[in-house]
PDB file of N, CA and C in Angstrom:
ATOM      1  N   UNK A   1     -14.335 -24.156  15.336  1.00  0.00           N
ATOM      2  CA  UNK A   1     -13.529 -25.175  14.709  1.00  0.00           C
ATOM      3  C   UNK A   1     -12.599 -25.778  15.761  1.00  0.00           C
ATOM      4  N   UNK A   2     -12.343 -27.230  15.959  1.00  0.00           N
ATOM      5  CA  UNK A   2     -11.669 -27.866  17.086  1.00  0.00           C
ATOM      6  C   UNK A   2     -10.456 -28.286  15.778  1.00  0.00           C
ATOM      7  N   UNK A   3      -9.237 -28.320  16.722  1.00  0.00           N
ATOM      8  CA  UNK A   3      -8.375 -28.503  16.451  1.00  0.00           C
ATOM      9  C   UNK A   3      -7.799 -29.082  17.278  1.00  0.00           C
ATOM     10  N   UNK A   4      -7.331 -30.751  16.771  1.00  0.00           N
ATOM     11  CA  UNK A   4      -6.280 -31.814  17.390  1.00  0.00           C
ATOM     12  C   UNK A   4      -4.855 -31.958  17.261  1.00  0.00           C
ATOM     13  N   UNK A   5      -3.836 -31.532  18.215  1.00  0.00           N
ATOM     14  CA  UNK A   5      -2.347 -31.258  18.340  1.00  0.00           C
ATOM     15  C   UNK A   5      -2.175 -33.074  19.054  1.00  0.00           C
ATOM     16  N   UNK A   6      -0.583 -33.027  19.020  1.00  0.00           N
ATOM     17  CA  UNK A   6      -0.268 -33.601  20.113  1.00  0.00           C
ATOM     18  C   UNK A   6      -0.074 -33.681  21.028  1.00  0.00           C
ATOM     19  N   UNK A   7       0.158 -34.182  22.176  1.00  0.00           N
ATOM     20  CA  UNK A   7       0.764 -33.815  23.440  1.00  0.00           C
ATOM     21  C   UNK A   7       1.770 -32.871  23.818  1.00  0.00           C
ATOM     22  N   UNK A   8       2.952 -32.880  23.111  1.00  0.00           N
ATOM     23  CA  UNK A   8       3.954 -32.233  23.054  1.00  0.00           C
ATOM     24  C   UNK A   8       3.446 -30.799  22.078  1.00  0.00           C
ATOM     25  N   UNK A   9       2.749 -30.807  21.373  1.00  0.00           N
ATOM     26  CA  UNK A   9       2.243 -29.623  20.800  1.00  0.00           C
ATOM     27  C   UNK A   9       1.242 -28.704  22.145  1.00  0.00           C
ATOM     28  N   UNK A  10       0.117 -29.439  22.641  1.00  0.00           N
ATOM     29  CA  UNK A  10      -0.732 -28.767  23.771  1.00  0.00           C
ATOM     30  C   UNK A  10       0.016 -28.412  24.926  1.00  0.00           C
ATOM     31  N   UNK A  11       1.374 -29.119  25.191  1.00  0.00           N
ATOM     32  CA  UNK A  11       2.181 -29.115  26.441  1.00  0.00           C
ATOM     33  C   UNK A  11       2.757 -27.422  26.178  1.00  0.00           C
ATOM     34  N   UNK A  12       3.548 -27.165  25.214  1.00  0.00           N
ATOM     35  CA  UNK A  12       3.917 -26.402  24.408  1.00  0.00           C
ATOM     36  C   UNK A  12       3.348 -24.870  24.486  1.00  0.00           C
ATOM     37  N   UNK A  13       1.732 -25.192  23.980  1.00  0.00           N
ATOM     38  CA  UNK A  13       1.166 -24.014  24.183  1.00  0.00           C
ATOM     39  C   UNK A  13       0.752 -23.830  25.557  1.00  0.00           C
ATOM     40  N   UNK A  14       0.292 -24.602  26.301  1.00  0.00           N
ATOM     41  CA  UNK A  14       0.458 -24.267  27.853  1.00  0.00           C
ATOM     42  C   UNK A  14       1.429 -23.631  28.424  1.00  0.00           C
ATOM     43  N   UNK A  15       2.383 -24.426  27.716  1.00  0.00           N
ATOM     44  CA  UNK A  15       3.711 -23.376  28.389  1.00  0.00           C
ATOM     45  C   UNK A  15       3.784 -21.925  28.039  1.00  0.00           C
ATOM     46  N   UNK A  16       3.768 -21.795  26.913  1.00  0.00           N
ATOM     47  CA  UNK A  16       3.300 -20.367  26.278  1.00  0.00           C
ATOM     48  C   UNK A  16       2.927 -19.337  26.929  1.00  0.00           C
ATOM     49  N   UNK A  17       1.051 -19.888  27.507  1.00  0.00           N
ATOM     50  CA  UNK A  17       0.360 -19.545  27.898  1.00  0.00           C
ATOM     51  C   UNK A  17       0.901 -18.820  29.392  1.00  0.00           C
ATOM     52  N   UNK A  18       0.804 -19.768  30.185  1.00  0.00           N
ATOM     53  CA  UNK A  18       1.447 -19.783  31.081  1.00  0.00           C
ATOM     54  C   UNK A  18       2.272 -18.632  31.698  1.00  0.00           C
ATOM     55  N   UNK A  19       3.629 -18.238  30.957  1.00  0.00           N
ATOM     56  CA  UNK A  19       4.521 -17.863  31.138  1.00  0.00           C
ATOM     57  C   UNK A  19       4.344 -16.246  30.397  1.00  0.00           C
ATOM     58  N   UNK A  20       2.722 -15.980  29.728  1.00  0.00           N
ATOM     59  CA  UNK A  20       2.760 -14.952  29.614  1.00  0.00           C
ATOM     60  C   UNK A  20       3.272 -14.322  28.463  1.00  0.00           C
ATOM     61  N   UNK A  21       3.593 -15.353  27.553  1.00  0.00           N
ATOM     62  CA  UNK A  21       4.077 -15.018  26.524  1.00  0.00           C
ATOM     63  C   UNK A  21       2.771 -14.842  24.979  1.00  0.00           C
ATOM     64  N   UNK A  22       1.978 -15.032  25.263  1.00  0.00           N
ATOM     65  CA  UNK A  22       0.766 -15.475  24.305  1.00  0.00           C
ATOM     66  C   UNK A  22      -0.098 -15.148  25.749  1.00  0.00           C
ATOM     67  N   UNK A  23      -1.685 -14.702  25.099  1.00  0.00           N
ATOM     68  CA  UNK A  23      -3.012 -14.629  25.988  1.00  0.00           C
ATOM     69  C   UNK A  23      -3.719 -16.045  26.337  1.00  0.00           C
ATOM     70  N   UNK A  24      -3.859 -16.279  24.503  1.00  0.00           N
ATOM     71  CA  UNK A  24      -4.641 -17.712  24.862  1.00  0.00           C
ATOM     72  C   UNK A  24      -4.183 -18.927  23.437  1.00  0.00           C
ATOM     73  N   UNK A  25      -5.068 -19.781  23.617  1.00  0.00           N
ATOM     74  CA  UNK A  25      -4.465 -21.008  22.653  1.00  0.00           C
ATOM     75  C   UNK A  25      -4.689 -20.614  21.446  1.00  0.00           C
ATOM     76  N   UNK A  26      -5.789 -19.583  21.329  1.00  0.00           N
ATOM     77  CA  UNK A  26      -5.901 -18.990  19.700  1.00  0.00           C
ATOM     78  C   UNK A  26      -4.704 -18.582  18.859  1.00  0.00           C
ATOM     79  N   UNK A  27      -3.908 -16.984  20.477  1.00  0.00           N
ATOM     80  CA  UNK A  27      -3.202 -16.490  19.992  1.00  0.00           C
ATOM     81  C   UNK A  27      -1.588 -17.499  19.608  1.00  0.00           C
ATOM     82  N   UNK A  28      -1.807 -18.539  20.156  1.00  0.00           N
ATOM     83  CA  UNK A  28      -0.176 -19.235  20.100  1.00  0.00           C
ATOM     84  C   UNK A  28      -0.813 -19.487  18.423  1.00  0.00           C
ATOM     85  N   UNK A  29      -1.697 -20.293  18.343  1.00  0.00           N
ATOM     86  CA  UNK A  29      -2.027 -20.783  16.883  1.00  0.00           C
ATOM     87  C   UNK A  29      -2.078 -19.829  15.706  1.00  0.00           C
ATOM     88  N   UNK A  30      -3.061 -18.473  15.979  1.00  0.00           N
ATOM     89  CA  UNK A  30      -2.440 -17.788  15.161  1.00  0.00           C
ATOM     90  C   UNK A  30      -0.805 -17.191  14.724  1.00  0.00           C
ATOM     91  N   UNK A  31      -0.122 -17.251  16.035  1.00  0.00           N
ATOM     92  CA  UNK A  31       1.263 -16.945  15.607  1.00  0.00           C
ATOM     93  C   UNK A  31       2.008 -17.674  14.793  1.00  0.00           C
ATOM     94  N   UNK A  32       1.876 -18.758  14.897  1.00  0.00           N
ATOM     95  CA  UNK A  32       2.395 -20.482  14.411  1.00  0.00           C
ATOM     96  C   UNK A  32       2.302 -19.998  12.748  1.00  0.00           C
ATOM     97  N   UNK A  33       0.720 -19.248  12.212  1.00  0.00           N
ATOM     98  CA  UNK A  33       0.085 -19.667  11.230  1.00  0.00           C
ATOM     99  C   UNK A  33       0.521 -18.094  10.473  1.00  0.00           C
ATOM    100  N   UNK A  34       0.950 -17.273  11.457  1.00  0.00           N
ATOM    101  CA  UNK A  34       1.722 -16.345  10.432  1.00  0.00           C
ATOM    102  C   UNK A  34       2.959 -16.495  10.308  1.00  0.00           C
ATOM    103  N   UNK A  35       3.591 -17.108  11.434  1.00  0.00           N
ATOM    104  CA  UNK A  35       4.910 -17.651  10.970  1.00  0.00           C
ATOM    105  C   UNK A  35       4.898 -18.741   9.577  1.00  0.00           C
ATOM    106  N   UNK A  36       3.696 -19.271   9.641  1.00  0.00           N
ATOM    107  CA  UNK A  36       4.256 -20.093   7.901  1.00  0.00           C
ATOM    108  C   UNK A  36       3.817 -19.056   7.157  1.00  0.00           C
ATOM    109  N   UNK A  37       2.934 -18.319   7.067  1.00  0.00           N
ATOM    110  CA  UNK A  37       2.715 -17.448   5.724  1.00  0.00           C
ATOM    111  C   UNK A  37       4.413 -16.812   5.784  1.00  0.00           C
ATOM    112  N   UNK A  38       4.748 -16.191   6.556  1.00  0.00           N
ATOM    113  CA  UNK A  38       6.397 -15.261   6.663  1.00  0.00           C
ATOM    114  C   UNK A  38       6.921 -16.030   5.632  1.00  0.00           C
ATOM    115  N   UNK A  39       7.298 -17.924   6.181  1.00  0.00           N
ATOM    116  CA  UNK A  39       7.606 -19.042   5.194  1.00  0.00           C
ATOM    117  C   UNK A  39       7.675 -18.803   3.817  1.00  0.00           C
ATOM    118  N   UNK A  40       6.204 -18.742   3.337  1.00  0.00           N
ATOM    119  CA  UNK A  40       5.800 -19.015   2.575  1.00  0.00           C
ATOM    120  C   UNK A  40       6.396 -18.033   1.250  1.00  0.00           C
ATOM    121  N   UNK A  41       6.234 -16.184   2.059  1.00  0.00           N
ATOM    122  CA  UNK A  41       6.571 -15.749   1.230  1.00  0.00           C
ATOM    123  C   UNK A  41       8.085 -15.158   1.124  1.00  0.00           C
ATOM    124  N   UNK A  42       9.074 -16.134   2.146  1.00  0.00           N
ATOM    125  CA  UNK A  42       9.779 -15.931   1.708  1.00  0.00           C
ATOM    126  C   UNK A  42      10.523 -17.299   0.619  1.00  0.00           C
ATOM    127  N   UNK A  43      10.100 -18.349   0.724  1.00  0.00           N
ATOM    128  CA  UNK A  43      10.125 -19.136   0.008  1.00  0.00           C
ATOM    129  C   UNK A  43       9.901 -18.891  -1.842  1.00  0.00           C
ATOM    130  N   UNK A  44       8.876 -17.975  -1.372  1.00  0.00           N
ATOM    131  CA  UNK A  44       8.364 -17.480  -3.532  1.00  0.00           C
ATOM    132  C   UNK A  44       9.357 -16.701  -3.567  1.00  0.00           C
ATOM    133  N   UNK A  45       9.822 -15.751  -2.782  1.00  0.00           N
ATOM    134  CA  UNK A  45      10.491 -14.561  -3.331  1.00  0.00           C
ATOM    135  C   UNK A  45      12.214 -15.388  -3.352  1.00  0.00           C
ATOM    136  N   UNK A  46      12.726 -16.351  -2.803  1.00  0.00           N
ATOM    137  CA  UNK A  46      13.919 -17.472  -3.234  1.00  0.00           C
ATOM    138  C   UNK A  46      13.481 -18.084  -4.629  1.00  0.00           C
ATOM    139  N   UNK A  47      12.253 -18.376  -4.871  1.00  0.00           N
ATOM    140  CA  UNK A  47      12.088 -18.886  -6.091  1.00  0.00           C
ATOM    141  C   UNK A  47      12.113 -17.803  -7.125  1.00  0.00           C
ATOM    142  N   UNK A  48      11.278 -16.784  -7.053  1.00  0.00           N
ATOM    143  CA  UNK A  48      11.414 -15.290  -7.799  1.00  0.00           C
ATOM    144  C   UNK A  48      13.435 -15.469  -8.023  1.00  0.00           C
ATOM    145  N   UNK A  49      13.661 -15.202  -7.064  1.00  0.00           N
ATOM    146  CA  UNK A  49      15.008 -14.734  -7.491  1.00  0.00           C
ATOM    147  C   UNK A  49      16.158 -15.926  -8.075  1.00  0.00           C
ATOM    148  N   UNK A  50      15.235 -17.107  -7.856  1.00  0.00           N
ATOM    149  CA  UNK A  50      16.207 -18.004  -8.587  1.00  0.00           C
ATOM    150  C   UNK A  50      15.731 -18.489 -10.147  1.00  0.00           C
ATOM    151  N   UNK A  51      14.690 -17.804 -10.664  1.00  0.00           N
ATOM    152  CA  UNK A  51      14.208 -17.813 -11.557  1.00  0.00           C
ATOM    153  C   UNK A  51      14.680 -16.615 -12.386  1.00  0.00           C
ATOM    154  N   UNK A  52      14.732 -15.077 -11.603  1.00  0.00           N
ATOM    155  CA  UNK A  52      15.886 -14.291 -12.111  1.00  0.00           C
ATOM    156  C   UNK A  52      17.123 -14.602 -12.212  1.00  0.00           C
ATOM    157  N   UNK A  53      17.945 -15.079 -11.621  1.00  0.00           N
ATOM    158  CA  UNK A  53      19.211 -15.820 -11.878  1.00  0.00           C
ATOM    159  C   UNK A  53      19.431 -16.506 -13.333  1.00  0.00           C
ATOM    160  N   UNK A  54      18.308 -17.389 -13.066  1.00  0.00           N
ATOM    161  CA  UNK A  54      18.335 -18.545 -14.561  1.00  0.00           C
ATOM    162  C   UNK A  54      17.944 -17.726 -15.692  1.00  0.00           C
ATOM    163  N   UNK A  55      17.413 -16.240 -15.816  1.00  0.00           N
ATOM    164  CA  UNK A  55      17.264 -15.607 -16.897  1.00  0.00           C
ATOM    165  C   UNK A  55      18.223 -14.563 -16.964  1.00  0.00           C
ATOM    166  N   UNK A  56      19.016 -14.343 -16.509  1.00  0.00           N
ATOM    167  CA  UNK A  56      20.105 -13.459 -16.402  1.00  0.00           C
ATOM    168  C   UNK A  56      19.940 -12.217 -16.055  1.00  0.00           C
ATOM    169  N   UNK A  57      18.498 -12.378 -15.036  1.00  0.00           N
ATOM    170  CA  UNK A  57      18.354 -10.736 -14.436  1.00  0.00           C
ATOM    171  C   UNK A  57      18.951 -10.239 -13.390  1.00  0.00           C
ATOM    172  N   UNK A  58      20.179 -10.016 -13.638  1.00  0.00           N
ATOM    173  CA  UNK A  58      20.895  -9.669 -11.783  1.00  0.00           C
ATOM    174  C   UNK A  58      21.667  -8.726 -12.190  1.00  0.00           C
ATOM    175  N   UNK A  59      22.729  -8.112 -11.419  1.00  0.00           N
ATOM    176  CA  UNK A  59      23.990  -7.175 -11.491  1.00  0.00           C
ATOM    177  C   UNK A  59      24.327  -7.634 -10.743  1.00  0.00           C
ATOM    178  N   UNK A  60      25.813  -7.873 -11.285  1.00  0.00           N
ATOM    179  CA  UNK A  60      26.836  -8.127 -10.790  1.00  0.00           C
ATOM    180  C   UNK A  60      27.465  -6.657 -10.040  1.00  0.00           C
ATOM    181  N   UNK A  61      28.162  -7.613  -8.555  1.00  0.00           N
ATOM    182  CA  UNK A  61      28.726  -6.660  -7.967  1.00  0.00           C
ATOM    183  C   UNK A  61      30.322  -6.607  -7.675  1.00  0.00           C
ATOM    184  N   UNK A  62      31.462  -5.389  -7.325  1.00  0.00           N
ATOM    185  CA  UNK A  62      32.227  -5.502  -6.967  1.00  0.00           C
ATOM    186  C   UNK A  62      32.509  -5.481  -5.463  1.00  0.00           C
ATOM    187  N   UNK A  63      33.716  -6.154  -4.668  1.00  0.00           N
ATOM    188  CA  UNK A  63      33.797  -6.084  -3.317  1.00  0.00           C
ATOM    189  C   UNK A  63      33.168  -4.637  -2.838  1.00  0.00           C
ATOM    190  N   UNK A  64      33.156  -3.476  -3.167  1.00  0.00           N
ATOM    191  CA  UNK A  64      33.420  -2.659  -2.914  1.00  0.00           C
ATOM    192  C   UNK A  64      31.536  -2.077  -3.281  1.00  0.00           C
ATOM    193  N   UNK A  65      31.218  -2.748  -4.190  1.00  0.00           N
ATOM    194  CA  UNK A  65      29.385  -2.767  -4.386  1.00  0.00           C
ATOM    195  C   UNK A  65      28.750  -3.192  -3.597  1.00  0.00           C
ATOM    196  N   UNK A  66      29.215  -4.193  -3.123  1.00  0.00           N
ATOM    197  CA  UNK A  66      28.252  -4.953  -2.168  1.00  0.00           C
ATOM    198  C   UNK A  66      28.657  -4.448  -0.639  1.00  0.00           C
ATOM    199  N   UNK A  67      29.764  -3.883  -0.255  1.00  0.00           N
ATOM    200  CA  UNK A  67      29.679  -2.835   0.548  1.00  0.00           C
ATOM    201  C   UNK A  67      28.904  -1.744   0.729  1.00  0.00           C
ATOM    202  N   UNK A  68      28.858  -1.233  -0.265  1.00  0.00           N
ATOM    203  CA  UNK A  68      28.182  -0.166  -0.191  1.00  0.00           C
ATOM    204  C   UNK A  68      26.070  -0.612  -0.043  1.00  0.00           C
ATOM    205  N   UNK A  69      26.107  -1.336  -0.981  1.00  0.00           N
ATOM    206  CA  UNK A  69      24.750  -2.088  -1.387  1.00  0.00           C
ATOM    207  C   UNK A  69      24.471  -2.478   0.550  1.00  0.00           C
ATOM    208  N   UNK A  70      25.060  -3.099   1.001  1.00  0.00           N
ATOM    209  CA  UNK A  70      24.638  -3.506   2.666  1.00  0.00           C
ATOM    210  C   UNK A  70      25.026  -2.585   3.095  1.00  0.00           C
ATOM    211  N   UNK A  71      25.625  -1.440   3.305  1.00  0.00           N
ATOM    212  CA  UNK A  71      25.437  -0.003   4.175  1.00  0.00           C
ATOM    213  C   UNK A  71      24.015   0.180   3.699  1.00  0.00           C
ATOM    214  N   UNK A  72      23.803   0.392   2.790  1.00  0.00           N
ATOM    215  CA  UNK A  72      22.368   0.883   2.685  1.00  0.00           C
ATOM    216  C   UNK A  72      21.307   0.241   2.643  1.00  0.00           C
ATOM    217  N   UNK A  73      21.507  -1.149   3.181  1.00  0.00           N
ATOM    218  CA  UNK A  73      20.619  -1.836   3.794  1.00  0.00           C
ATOM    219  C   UNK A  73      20.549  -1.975   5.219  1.00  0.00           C
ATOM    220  N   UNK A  74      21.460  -1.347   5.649  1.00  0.00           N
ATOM    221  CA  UNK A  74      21.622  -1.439   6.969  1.00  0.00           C
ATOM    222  C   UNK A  74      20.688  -0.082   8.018  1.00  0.00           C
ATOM    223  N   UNK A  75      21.765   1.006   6.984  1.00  0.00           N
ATOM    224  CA  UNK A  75      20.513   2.716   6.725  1.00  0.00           C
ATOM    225  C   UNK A  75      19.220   1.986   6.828  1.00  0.00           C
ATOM    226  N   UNK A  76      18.618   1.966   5.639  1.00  0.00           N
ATOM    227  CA  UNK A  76      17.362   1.866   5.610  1.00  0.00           C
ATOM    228  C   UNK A  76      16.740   0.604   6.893  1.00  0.00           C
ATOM    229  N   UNK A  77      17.301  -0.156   7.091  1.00  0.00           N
ATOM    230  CA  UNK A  77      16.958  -0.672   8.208  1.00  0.00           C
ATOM    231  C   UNK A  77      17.118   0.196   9.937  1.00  0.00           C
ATOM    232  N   UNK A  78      17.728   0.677  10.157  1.00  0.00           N
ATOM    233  CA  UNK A  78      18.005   1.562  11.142  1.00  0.00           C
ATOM    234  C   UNK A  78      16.523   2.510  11.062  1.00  0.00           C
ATOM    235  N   UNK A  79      16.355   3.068   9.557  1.00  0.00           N
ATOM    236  CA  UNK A  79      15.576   4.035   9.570  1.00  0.00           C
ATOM    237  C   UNK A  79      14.294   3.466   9.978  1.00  0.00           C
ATOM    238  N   UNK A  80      13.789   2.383   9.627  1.00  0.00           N
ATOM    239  CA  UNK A  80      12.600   2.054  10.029  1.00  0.00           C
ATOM    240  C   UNK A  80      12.258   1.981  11.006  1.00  0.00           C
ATOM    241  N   UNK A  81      13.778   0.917  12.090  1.00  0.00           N
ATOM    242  CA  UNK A  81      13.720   0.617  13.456  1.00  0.00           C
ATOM    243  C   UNK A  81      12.881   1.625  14.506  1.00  0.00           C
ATOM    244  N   UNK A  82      13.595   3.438  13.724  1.00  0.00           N
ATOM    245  CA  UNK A  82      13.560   4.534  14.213  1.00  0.00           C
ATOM    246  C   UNK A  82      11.968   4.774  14.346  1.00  0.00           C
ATOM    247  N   UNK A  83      11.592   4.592  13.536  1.00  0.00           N
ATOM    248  CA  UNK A  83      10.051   5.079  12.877  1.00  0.00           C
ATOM    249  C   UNK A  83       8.576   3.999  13.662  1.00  0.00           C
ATOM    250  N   UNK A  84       9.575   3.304  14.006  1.00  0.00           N
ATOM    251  CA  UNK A  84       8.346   2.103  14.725  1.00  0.00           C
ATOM    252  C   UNK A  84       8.040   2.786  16.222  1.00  0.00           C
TER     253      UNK A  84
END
């Protein structure tokens, strides 16, 4: 399958290329093309949750909830970091 960019798009992935950052023109394109899926699903899951909003599925938090609620998003993020 051929695929037509612009100039500034082919300039782009050359540079890429180039500099060692990507192998070849596939891999820049596939990256591009999981970066919109990432998009994509984080886009549904903003709609998911603004669709919970409008039905009144949430909890409410206090200063002191949502402290705690991001420590333990922070934990569990650490923990994974660990695990990779």
């Amino acid at each position: 399958m051929s695929t037509e960019l612009s100039n500034d798009s082919e300039s782009f992935i050359q540079q890429q290329i180039s500099i060692g950052i990507y192998r070849s023109r596939t891999d820049v394109i596939e990256a591009g093309v999981e970066l919109l899926r990432q998009q994509k699903a984080l886009l549904d899951r903003l709609d998911e949750g603004r669709r919970q909003l409008d039905q009144g599925e949430y909890v409410e938090f206090d200063r002191e909830g949502l402290r705690q609620f991001f420590e333990g998003l922070k934990e569990r993020a650490r923990q994974q970091a660990g695990a990779k």
